[in-house]
N, C-alpha and C. Protein backbone atom coordinates (compact mmCIF):
# COMPACT_ATOMS: atom_id res chain seq x y z
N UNK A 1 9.56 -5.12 -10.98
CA UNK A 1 9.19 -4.90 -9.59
C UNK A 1 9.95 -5.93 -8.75
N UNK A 2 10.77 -5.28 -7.54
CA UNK A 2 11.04 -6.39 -6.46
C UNK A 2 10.07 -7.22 -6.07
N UNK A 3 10.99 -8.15 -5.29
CA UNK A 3 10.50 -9.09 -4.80
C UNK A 3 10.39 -9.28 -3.33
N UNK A 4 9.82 -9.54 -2.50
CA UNK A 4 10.13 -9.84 -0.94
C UNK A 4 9.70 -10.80 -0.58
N UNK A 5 10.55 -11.57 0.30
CA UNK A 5 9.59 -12.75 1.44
C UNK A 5 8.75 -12.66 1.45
N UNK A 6 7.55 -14.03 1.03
CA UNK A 6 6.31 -13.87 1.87
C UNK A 6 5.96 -13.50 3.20
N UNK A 7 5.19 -12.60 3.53
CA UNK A 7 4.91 -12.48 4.73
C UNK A 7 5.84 -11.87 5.45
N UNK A 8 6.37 -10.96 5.11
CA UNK A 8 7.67 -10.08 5.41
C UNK A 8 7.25 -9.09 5.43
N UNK A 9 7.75 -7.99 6.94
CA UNK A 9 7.55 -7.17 7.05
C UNK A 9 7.78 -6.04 5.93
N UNK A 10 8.56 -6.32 5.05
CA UNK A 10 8.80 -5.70 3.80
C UNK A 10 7.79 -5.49 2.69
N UNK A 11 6.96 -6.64 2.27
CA UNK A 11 5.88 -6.83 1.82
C UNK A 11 5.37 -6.07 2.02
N UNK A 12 4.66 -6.41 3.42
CA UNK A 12 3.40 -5.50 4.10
C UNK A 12 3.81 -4.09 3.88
N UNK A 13 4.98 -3.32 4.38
CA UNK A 13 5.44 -2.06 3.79
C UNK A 13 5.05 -1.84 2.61
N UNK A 14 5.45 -2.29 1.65
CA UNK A 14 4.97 -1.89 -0.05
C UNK A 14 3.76 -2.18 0.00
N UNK A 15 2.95 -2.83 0.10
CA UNK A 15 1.57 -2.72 0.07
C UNK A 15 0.91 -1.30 0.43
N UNK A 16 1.30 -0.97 1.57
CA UNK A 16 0.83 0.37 2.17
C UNK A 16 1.38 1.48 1.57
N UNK A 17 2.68 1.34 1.11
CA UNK A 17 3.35 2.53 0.29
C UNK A 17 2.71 2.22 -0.88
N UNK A 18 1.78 1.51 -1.73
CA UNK A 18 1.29 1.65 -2.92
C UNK A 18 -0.09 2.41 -2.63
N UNK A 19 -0.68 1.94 -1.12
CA UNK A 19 -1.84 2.66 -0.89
C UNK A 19 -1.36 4.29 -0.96
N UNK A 20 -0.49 4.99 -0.71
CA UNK A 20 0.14 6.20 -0.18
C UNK A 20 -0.08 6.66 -1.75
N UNK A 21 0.66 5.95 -2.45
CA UNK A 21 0.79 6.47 -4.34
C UNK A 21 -0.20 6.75 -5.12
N UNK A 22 -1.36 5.48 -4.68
CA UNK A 22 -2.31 5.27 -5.58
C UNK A 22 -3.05 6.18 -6.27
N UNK A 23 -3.39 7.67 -5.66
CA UNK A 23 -3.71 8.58 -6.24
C UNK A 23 -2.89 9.27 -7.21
N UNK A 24 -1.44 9.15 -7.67
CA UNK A 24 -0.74 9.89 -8.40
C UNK A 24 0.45 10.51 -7.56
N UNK A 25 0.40 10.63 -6.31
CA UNK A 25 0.92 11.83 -5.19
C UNK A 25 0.98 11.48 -3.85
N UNK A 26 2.22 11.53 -3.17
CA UNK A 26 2.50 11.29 -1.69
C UNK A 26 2.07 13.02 -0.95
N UNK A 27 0.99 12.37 -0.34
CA UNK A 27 0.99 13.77 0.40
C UNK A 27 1.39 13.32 1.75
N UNK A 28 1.54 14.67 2.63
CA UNK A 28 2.38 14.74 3.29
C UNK A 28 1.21 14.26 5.41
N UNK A 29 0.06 14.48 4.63
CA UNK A 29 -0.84 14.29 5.96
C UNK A 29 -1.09 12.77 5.74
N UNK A 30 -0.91 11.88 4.49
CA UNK A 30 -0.83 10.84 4.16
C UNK A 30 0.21 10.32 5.11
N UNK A 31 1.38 10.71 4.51
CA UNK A 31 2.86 9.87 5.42
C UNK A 31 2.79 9.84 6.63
N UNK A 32 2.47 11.25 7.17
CA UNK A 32 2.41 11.38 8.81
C UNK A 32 1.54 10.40 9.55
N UNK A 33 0.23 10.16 8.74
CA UNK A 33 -0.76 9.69 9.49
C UNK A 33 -0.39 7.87 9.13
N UNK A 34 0.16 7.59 9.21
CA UNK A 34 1.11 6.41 8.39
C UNK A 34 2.14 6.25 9.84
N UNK A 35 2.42 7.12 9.88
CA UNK A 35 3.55 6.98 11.22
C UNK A 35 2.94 7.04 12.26
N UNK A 36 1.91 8.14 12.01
CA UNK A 36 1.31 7.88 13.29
C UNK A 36 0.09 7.29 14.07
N UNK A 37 0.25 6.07 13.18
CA UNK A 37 -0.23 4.86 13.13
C UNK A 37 0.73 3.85 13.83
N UNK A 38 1.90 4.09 13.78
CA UNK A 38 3.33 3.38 14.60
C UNK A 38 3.29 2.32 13.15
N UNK A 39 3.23 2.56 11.59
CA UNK A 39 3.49 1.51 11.09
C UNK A 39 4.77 0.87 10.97
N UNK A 40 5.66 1.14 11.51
CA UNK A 40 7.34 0.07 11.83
C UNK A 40 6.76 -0.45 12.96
N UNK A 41 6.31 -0.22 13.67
CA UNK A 41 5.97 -1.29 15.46
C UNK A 41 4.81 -2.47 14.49
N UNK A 42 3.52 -1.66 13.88
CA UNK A 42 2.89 -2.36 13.90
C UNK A 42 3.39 -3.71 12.93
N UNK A 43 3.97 -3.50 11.73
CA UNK A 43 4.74 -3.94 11.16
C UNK A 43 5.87 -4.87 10.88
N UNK A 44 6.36 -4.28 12.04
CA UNK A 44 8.08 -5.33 12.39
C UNK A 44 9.27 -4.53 12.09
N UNK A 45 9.16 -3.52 11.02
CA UNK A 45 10.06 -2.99 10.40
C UNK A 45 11.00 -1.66 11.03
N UNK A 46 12.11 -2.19 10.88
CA UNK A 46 13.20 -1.40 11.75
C UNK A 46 12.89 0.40 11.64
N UNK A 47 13.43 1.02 12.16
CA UNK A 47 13.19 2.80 11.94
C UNK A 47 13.54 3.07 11.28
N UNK A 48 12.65 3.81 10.38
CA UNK A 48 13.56 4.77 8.71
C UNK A 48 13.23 3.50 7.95
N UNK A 49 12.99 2.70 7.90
CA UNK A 49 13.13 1.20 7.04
C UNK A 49 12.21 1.54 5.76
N UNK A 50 10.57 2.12 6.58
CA UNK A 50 9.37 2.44 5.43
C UNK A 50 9.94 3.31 4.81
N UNK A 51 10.31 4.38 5.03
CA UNK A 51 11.19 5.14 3.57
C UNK A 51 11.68 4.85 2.56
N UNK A 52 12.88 3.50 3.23
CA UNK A 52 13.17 3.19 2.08
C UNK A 52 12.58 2.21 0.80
N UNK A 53 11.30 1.31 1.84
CA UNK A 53 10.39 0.61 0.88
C UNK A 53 9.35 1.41 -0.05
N UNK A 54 9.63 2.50 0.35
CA UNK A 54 8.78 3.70 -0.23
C UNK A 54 9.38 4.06 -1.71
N UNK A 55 10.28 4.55 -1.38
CA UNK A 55 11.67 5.10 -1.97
C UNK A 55 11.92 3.63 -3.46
N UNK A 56 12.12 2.71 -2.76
CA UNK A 56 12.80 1.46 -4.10
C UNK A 56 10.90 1.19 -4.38
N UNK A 57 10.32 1.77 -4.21
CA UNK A 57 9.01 1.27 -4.93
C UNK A 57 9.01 2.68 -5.76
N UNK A 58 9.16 3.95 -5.63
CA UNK A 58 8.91 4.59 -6.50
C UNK A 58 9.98 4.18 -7.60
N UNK A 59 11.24 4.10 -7.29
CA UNK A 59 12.32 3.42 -8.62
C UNK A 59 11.60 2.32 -9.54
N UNK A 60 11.06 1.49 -9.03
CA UNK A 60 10.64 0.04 -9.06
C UNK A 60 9.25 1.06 -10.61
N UNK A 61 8.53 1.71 -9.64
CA UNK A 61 7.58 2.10 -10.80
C UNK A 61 8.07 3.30 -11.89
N UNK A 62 8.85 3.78 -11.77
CA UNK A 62 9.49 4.70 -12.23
C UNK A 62 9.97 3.80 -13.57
N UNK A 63 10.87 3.20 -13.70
CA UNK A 63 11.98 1.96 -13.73
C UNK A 63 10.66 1.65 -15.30
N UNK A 64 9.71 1.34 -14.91
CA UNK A 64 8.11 0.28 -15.69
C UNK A 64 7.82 1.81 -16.83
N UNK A 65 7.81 3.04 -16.03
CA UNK A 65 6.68 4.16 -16.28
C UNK A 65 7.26 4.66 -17.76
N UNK A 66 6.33 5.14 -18.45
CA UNK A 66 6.93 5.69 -19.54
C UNK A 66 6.87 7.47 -19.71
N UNK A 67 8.11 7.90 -18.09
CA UNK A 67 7.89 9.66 -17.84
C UNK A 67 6.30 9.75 -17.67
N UNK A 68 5.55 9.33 -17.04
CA UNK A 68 4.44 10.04 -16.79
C UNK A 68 3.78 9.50 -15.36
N UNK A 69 4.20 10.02 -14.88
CA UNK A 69 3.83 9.43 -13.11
C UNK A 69 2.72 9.32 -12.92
N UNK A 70 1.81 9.57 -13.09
CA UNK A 70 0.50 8.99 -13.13
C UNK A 70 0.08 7.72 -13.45
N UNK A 71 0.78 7.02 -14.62
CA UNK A 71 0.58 6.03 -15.47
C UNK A 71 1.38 5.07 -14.54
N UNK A 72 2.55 5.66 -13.70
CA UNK A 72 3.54 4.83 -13.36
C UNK A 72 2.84 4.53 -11.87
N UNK A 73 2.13 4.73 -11.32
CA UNK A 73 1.43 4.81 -10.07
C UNK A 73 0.00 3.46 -10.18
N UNK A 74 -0.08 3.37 -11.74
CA UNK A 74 -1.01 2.02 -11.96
C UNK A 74 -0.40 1.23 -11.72
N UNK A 75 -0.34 -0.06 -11.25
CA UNK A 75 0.11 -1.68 -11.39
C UNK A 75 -0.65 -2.32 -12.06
N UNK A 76 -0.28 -3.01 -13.31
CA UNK A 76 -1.00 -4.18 -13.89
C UNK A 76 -1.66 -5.07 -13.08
N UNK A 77 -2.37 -5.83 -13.66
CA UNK A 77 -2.91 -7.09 -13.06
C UNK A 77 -2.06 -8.14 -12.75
N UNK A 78 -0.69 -8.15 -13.27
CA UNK A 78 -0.06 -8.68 -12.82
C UNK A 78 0.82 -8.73 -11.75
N UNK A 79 1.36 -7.74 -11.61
CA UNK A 79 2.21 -7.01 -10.92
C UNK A 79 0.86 -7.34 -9.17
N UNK A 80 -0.08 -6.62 -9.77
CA UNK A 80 -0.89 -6.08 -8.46
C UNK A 80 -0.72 -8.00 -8.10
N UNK A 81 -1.18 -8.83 -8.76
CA UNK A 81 -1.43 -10.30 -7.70
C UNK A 81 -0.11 -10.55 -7.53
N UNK A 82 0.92 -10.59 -7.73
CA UNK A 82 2.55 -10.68 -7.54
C UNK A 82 2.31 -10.11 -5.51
N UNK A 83 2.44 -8.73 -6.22
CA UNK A 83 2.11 -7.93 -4.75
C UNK A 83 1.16 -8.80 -3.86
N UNK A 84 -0.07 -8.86 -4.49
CA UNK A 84 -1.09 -8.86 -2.77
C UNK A 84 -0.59 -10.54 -2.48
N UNK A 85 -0.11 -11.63 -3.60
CA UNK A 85 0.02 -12.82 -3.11
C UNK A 85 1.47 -12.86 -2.17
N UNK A 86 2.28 -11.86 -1.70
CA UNK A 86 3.24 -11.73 -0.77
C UNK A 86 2.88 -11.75 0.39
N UNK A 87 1.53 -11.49 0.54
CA UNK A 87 1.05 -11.49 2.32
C UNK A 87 0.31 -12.90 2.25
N UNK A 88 0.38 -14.14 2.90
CA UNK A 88 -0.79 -15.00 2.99
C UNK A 88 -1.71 -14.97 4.36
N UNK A 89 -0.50 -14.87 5.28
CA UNK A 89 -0.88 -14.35 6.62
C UNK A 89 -2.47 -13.63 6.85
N UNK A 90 -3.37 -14.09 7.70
CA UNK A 90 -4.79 -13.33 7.98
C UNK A 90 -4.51 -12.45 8.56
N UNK A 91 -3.64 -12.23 9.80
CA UNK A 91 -3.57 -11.34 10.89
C UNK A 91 -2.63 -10.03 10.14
N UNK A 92 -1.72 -10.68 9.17
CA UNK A 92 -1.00 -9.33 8.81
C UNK A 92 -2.04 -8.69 7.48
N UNK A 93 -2.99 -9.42 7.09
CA UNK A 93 -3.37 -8.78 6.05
C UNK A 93 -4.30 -7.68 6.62
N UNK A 94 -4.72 -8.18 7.68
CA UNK A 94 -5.80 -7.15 8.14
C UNK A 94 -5.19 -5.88 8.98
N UNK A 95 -3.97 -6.22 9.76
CA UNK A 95 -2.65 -5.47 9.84
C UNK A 95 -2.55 -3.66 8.68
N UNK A 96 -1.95 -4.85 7.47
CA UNK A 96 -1.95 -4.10 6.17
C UNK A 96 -3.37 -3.56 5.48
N UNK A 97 -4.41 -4.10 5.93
CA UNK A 97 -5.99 -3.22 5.38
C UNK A 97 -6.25 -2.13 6.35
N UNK A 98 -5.64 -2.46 7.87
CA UNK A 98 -5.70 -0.78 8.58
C UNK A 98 -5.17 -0.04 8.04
N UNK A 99 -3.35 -0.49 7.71
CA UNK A 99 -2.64 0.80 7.74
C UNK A 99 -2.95 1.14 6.00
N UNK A 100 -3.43 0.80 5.39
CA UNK A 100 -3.74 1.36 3.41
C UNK A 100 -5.17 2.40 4.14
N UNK A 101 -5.98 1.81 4.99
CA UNK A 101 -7.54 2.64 5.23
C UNK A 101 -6.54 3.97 6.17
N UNK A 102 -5.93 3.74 7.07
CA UNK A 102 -4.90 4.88 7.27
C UNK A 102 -4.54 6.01 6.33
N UNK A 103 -4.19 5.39 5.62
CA UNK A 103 -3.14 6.19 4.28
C UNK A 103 -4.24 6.70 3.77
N UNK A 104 -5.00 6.13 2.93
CA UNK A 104 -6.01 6.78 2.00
C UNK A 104 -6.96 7.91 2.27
N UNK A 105 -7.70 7.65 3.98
CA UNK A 105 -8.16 8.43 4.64
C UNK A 105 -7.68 9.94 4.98
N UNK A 106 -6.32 10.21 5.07
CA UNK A 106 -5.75 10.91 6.03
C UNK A 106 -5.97 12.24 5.14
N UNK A 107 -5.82 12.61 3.78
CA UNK A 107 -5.99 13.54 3.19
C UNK A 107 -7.31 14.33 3.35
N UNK A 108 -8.43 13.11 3.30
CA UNK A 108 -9.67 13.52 3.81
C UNK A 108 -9.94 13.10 2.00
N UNK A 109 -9.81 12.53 1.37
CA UNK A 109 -9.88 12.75 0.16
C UNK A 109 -9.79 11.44 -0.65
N UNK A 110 -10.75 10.29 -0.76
CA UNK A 110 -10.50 9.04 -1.30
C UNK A 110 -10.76 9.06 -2.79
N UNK A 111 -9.50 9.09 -3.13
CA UNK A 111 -9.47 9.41 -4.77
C UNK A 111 -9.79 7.41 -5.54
N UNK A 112 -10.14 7.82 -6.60
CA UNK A 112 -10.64 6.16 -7.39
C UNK A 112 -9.70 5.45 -7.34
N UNK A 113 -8.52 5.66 -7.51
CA UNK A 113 -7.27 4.78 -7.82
C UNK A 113 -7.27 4.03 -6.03
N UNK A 114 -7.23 4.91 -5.33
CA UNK A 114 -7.20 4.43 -3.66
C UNK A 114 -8.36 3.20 -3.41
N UNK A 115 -9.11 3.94 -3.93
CA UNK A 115 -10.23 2.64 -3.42
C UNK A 115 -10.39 1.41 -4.12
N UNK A 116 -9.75 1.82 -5.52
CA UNK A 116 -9.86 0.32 -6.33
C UNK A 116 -8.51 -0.30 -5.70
N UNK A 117 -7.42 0.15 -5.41
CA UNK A 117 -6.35 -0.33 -4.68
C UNK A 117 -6.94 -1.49 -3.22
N UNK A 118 -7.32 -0.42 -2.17
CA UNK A 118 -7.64 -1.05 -0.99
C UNK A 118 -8.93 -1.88 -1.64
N UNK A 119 -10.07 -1.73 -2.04
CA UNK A 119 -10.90 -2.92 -2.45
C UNK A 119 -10.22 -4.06 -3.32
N UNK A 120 -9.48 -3.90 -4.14
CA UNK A 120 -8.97 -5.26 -4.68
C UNK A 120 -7.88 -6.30 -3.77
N UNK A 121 -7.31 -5.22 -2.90
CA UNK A 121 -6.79 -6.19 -1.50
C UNK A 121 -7.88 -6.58 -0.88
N UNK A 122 -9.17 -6.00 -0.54
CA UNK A 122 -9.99 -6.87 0.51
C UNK A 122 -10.56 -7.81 -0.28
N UNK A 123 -11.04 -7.75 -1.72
CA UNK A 123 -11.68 -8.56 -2.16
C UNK A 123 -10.44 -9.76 -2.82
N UNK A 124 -9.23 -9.72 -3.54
CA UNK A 124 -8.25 -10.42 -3.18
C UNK A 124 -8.19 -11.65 -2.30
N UNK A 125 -7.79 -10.98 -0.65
CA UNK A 125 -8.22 -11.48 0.36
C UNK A 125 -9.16 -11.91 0.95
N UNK A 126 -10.23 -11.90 0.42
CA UNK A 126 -11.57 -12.26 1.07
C UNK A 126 -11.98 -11.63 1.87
N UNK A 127 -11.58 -10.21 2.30
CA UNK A 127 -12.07 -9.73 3.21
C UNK A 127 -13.13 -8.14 3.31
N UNK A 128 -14.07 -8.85 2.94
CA UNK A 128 -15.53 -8.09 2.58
C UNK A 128 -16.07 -7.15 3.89
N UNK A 129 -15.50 -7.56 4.86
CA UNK A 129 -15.88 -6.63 5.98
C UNK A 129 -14.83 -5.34 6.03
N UNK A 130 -14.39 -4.98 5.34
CA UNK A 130 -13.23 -3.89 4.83
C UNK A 130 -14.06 -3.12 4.10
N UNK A 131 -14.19 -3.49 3.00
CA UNK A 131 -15.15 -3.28 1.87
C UNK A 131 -15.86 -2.27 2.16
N UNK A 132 -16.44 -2.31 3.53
CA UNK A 132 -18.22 -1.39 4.28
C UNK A 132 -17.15 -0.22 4.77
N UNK A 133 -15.78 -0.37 5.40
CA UNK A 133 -14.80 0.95 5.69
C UNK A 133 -14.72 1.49 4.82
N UNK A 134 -14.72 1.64 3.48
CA UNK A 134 -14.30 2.58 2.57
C UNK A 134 -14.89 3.13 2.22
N UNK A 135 -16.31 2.91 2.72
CA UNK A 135 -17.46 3.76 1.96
C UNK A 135 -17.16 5.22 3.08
N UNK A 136 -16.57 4.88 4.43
CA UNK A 136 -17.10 5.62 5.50
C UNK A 136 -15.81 6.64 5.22
């Protein structure tokens, strides 16, 4: 798995593109509602940019997976604190806990992998008042 600056708008991108995966599948009311969220404004990240952090993260898990995309859509325990310790920032983490409650939501459909995803970032982060959004 790449690597990015702490606290880089890049980071924060893959974080949210793992929220997008976490079920197995990019759907397509997922992505939209992702954009139309303004996540490059909210973000920092230039136009077209999330694609491509999208894009070198599916390689990235692809790259790990052994042909079975499902399996390749898990992150270890390692991998996952690699990831969430790239944001230290408070303001961008909570930034990045909108736009994953974005993503996950938008299908209408919070599959297990999604919520153990976004709960192990809030609880990660310390941030337990997230936690009560996912139930909703």
């Amino acid at each position: 798995m790449r690597t990015y600056t702490s606290n880089s708008p890049q980071a924060a991108g893959r974080i949210v593109a793992i929220a997008l995966l976490a079920d197995g599948h990019l759907s397509a009311d997922e992505l939209a509602a992702v954009h139309r969220a303004r996540i490059a404004d909210r973000l920092g990240l230039a136009p077209g940019e999330f694609g491509t952090i999208l894009q070198d993260l599916c390689e990235d898990l692809l790259t790990n997976a052994h042909l079975n995309w499902s399996d390749a859509c898990k992150l270890d325990s390692g991998v996952m604190q690699q990831v969430m310790c790239e944001l230290e920032d408070p303001a961008l983490r909570a930034e990045v806990l909108s736009l994953c409650l974005v993503a996950v939501h938008a299908d209408r459909h919070l599959a297990q992998n999604e919520a153990e995803w976004v709960g192990a970032l809030a609880t990660a982060w310390r941030a337990q008042p997230w936690q009560r959004l996912l139930a909703s």
